[in-house]
Protein backbone atom coordinates (compact mmCIF):
# COMPACT_ATOMS: atom_id res chain seq x y z
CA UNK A 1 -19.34 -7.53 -15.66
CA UNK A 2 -21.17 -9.73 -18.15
CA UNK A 3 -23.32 -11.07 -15.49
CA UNK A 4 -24.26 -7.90 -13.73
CA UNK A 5 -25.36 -6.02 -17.29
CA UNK A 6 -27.32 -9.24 -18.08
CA UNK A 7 -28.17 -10.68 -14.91
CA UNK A 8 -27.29 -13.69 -15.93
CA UNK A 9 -25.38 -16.04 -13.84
CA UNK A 10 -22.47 -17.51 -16.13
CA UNK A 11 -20.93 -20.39 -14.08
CA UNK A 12 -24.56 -21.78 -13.02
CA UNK A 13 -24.75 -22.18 -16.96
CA UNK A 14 -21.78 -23.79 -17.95
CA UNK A 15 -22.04 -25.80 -15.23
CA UNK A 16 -25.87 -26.88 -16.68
CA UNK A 17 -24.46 -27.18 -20.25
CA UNK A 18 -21.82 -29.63 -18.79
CA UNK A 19 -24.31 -31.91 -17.56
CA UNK A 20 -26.02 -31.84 -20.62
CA UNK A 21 -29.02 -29.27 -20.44
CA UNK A 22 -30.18 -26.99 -23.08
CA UNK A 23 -30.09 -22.74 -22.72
CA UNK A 24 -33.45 -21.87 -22.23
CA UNK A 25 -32.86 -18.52 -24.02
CA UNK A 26 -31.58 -16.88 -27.54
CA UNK A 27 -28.85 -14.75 -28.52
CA UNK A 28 -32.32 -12.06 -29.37
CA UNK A 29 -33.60 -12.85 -25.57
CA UNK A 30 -30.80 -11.26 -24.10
CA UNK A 31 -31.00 -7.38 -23.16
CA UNK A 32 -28.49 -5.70 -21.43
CA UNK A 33 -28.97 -3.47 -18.40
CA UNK A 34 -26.84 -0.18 -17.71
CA UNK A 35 -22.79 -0.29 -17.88
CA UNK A 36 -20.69 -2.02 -15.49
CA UNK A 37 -16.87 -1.46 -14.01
CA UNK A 38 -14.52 -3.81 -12.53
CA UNK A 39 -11.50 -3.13 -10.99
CA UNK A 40 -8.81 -5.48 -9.79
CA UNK A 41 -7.08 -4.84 -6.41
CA UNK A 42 -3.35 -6.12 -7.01
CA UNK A 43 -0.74 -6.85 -3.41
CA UNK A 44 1.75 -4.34 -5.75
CA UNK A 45 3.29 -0.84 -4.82
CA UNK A 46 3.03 1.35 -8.11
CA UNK A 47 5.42 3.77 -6.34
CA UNK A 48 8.10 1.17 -6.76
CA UNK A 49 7.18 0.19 -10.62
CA UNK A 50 4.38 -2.09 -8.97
CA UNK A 51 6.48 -4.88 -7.75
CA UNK A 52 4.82 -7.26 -6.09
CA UNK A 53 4.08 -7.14 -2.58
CA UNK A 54 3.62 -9.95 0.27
CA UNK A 55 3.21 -10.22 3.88
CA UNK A 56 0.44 -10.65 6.13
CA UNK A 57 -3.13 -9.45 5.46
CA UNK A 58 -3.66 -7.88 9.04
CA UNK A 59 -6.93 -6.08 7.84
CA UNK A 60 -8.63 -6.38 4.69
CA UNK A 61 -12.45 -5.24 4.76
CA UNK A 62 -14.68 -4.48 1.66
CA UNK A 63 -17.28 -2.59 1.08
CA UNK A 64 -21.13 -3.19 0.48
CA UNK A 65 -23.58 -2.47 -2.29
CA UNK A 66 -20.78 -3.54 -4.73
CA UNK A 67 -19.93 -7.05 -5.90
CA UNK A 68 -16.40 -7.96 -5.00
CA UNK A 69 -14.71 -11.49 -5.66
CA UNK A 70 -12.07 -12.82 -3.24
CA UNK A 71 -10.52 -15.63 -1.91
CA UNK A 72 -8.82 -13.65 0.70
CA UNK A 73 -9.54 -12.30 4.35
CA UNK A 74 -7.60 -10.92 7.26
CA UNK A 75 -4.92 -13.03 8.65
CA UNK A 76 -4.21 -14.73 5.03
CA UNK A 77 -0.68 -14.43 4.07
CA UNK A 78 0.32 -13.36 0.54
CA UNK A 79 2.79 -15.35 -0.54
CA UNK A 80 5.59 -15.05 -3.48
CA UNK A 81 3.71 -18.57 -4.20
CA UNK A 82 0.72 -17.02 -6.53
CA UNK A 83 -0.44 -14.40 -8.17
CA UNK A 84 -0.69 -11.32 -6.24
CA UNK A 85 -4.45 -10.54 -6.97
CA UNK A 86 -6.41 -9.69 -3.75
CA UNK A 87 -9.74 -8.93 -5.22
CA UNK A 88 -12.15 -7.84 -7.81
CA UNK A 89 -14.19 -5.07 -7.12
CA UNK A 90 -17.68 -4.95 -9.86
CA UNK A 91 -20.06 -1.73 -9.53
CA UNK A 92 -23.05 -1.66 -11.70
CA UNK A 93 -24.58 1.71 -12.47
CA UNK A 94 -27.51 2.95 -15.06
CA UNK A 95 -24.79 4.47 -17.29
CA UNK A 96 -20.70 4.58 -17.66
CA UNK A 97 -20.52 7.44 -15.53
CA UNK A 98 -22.99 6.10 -12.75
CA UNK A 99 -20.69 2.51 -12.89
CA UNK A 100 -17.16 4.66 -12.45
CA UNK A 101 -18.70 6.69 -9.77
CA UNK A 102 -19.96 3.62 -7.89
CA UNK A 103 -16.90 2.28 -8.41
CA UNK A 104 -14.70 4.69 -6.97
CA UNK A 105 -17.13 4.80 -3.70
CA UNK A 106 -16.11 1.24 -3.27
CA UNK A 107 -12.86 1.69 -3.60
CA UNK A 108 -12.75 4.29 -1.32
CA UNK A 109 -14.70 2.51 1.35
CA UNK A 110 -11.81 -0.59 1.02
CA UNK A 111 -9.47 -0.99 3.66
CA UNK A 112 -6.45 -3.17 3.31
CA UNK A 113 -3.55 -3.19 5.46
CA UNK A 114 -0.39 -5.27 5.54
CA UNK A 115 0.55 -5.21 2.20
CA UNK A 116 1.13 -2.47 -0.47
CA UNK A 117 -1.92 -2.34 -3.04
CA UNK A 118 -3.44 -0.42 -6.06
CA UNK A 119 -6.36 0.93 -4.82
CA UNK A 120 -5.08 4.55 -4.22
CA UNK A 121 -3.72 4.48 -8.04
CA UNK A 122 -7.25 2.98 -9.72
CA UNK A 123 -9.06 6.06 -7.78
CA UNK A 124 -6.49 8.05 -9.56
CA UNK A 125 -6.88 6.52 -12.86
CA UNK A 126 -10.80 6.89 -12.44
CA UNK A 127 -10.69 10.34 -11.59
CA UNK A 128 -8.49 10.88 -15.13
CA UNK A 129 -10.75 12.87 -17.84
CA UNK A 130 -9.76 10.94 -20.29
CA UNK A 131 -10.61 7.41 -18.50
CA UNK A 132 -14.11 9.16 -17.42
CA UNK A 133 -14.96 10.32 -21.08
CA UNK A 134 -13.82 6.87 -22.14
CA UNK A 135 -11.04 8.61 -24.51
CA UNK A 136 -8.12 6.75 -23.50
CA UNK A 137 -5.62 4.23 -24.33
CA UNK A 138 -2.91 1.77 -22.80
CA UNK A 139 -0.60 4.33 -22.75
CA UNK A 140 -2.65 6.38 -20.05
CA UNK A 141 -0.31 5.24 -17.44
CA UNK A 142 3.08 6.66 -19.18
CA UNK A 143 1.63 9.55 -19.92
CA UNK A 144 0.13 10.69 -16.72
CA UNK A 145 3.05 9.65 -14.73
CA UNK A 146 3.33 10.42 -11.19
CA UNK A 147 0.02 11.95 -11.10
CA UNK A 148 -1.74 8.73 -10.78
CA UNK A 149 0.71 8.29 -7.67
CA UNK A 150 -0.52 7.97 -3.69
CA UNK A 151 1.10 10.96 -2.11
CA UNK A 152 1.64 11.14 1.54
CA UNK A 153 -0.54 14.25 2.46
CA UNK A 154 0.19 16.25 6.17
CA UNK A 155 -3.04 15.01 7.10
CA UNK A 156 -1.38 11.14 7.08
CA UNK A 157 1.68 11.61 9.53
CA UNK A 158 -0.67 13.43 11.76
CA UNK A 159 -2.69 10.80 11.73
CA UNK A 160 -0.29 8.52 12.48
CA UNK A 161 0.73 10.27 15.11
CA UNK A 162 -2.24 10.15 16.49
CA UNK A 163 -2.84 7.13 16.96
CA UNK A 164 0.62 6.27 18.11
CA UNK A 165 -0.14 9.02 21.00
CA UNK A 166 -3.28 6.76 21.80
CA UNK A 167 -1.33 3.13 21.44
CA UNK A 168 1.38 4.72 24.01
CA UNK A 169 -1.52 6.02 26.70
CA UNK A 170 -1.34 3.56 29.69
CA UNK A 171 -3.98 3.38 32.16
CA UNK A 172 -5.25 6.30 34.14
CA UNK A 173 -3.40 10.23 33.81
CA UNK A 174 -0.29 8.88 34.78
CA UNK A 175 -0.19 6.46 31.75
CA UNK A 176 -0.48 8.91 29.73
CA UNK A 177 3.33 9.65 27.32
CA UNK A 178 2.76 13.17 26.75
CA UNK A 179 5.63 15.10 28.70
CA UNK A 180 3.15 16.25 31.15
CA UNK A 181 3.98 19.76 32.40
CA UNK A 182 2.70 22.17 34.75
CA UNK A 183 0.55 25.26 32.71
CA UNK A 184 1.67 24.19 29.39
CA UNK A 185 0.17 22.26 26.85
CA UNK A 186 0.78 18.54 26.48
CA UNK A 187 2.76 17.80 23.82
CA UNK A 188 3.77 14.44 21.66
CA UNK A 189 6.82 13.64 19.28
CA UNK A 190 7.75 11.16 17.17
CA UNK A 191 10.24 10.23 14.26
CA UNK A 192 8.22 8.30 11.66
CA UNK A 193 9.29 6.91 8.13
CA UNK A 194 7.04 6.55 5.01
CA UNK A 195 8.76 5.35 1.70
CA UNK A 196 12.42 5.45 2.89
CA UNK A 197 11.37 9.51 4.06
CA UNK A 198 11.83 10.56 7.73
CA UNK A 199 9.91 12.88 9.20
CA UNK A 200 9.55 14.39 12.98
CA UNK A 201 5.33 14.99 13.84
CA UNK A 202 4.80 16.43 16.80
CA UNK A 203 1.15 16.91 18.26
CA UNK A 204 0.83 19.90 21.23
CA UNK A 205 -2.59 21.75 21.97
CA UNK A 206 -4.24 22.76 18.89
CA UNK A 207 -1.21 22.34 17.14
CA UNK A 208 0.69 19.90 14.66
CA UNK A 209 3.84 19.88 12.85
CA UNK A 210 5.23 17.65 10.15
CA UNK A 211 8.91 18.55 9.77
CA UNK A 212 8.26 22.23 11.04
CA UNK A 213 5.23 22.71 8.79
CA UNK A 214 2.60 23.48 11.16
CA UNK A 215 -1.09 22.81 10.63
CA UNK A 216 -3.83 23.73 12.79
CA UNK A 217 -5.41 20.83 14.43
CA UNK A 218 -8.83 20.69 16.27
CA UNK A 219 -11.80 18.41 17.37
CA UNK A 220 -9.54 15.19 17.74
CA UNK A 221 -11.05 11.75 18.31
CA UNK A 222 -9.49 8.80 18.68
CA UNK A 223 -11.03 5.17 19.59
CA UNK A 224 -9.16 2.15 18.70
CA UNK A 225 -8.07 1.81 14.96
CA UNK A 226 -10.20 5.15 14.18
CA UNK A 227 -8.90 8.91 14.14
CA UNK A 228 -11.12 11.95 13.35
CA UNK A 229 -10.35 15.19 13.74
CA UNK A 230 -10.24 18.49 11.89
CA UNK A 231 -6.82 20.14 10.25
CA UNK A 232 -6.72 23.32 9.01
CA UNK A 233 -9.87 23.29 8.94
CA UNK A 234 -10.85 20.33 6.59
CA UNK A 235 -12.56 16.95 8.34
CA UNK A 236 -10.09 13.88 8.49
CA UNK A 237 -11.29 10.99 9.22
CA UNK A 238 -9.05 7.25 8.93
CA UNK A 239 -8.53 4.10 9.78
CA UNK A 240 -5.56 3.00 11.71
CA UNK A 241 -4.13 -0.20 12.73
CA UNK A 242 -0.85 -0.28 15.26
CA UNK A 243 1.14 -2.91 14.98
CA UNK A 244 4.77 -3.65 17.27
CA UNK A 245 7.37 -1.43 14.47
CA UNK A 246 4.34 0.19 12.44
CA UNK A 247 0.93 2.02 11.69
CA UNK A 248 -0.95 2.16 9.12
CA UNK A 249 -3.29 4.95 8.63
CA UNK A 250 -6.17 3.76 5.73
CA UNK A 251 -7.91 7.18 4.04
CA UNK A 252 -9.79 7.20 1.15
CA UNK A 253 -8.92 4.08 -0.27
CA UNK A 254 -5.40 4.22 0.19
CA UNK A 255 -2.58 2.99 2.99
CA UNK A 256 0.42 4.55 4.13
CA UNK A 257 2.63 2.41 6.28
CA UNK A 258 4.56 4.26 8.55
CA UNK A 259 7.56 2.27 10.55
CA UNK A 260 8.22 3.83 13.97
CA UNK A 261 11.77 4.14 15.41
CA UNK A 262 14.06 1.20 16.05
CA UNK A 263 17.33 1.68 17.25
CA UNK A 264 19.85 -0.50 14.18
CA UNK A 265 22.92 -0.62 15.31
CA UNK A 266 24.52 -2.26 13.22
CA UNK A 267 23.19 0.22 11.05
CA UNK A 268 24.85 3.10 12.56
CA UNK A 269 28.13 1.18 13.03
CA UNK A 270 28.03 0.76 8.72
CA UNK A 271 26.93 4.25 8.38
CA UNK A 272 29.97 5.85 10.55
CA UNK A 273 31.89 3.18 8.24
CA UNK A 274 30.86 4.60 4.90
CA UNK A 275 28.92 0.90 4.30
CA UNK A 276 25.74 0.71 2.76
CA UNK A 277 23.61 -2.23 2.92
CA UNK A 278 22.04 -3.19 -0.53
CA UNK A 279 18.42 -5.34 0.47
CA UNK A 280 15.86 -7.70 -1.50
CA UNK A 281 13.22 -5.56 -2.67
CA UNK A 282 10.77 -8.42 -2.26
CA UNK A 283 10.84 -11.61 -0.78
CA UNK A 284 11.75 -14.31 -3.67
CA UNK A 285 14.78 -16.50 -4.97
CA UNK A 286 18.01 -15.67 -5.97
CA UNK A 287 18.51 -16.78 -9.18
CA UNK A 288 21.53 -14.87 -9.60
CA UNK A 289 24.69 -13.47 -8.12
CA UNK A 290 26.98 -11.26 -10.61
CA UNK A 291 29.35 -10.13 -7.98
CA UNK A 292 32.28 -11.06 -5.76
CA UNK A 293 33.76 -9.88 -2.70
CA UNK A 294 36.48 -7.31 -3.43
CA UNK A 295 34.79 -6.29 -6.70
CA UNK A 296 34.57 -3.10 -7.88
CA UNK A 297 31.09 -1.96 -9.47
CA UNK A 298 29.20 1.11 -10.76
CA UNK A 299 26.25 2.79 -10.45
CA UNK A 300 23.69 0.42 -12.10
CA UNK A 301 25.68 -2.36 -12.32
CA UNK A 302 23.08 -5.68 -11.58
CA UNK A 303 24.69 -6.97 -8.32
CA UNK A 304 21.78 -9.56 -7.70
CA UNK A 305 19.09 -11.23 -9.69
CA UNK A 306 15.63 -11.89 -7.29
CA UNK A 307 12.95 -14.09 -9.27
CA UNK A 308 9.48 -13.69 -7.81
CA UNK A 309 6.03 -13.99 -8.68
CA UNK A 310 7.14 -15.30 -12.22
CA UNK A 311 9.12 -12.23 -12.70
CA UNK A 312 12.86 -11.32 -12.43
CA UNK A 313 14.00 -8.11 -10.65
CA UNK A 314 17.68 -7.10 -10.52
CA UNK A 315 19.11 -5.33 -8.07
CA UNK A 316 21.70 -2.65 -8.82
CA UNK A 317 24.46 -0.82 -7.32
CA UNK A 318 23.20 2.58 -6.34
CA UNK A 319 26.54 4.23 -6.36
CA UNK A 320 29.88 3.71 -7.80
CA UNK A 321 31.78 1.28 -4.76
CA UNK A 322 33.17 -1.82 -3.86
CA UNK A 323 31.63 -5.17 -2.85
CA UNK A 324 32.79 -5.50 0.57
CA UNK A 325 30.49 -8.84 1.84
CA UNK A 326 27.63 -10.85 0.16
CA UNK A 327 25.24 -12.33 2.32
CA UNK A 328 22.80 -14.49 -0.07
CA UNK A 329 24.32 -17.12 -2.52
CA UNK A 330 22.13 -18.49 -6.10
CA UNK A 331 19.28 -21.00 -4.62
CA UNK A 332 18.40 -18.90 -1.47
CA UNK A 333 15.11 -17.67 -0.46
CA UNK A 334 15.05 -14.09 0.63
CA UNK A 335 12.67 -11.84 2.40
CA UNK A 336 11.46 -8.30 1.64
CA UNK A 337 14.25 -5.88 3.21
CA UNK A 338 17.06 -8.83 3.75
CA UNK A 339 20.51 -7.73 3.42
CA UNK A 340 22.01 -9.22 -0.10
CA UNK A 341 25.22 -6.95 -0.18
CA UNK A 342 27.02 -4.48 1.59
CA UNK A 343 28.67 -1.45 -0.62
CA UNK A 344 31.69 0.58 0.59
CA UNK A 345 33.02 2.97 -0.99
């Protein structure tokens, strides 16, 4: 930020002064130039206290007319390894307000898929009136809560459904997986899951419905990883990326990764059993294992211990049960979703 309100170029000059040359200006020849913004895009998910978040980087472009620093690109893995920042995003503007507003372009214009990020919660946190009038403190986050939150809007599982309907066209009419029928409209379902939520979208005509809300849906186009169309009469328009159990539909900044159905059976054979399977929420070390087979535990009891990215996050019972199996011992590496225990009642 220094640099763009001075136009100065701070590494070229310590580099210089290292090897011994003079500055060829004062402290009094320096003038600053309009107000600058940076923002710094984090692999976290605030929507799960902003743990840390690692996988592939399957797309990750960035805007122009911004300055943004990064030592990332699509295909990089983020790894439990190093910090989890992705980027720094700097907009420059004649004034505070003309910086944030730049800045919130950008951030809009970013699309990241892959792994959860922030950008969704900065545009929030720029949009807050006390951020813009500059009238705020550190504990802005507390106090706005969930309002600073990505929320899944309609407009997202349509989306995604979408572009699943696309992904599962084959070649030619008969390709095409939409329940063909003679004089009625074609019509497309599918069970999708966003943050641990279910929901059943089903595109027919000039029609959508998310969970038996229906929304009126016109003017659909769809060309590979882009969806536009119009519901209810506003103008969507996202990115999507399909991937073999997933899509992600980028809007505005944000990403919501919807998994597609896969038949667990194991799964169902612990649900009909009253099991439930406790996972790693991120991939990391155990560094600790408080339980035992056969033990009985509460809800909130710490069950495991996961250290990653320099931080420890325990893992707790979500209901009163018993330890029926542990399947990670202290020392192991675990991945995001891996079973750790299994709960009975």
């Amino acid at each position: 930020m220094t640099e763009a309100i001075t136009g100065l170029d701070l590494v070229e000059w310590q580099l210089r002064v290292a090897a011994g040359e003079p500055l060829p200006f004062a402290q009094e020849d320096l003038r600053w130039q309009g107000h600058a913004v940076e923002a710094r895009i984090y692999a976290e998910n605030p929507q799960r206290g902003f743990l840390p978040s690692t996988g592939r980087l399957l797309c990750f472009d960035v805007p122009d007319g911004v300055r943004v620093d990064s030592g990332v690109e699509a295909g990089d893995a983020v790894t439990v390894h190093y910090d989890p920042m992705l980027a720094k995003v700097i907009a420059h503007g004649d004034d505070r307000t003309a910086a944030v507003a730049a800045l919130d372009g950008a951030l809009a214009d970013l699309a990241i898929a892959g792994v959860a990020h922030n950008v969704a919660f900065l545009r929030r946190v720029l949009a807050d009136e006390r951020f813009r009038r500059g009238d705020y403190t550190t504990h802005l986050i507390d106090e706005a809560g969930p309002a600073l939150l990505l929320e899944t809007a309609a407009a997202d599982w349509i989306c995604a459904a979408l572009a699943l309907r696309a992904a599962s066209a084959g070649e030619g009419a008969w390709g095409v997986a939409d329940g063909f029928r003679l004089n009625q409209p074609s019509a497309f379902a599918v069970t999708l899951t966003a943050d641990d939520e279910a929901r059943m979208v089903s595109i027919s005509g000039a029609a959508a419905s998310v969970d038996g809300d229906d929304h009126g849906l016109a003017d659909v186009a769809v060309a590979p990883g882009r969806v536009r169309c119009r519901i209810d009469d506003a103008t969507v328009t996202a990115r999507t990326l399909v991937t073999g159990d997933a899509v992600f539909v980028m809007r505005g900044g944000g990403t919501v990764r919807f998994a597609t159905p896969v038949l667990d059976v194991a799964a169902l054979a612990e649900a009909a059993g009253g099991a439930q399977r406790i996972v790693a929420p991120m991939p990391g070390q155990v560094i600790r294992v408080a339980v035992a087979p056969g033990d009985a535990v509460r809800a909130g009891q710490i069950l495991v211990v996961v250290e990653a990215m320099k931080m420890e996050h325990s893992v707790t019972a979500p209901r009163d049960g018993i330890v029926a199996a542990l399947a990670c011992a202290e020392g192991d590496r675990v991945e995001d979703g891996m079973e750790l225990v299994t709960l009975e009642a």
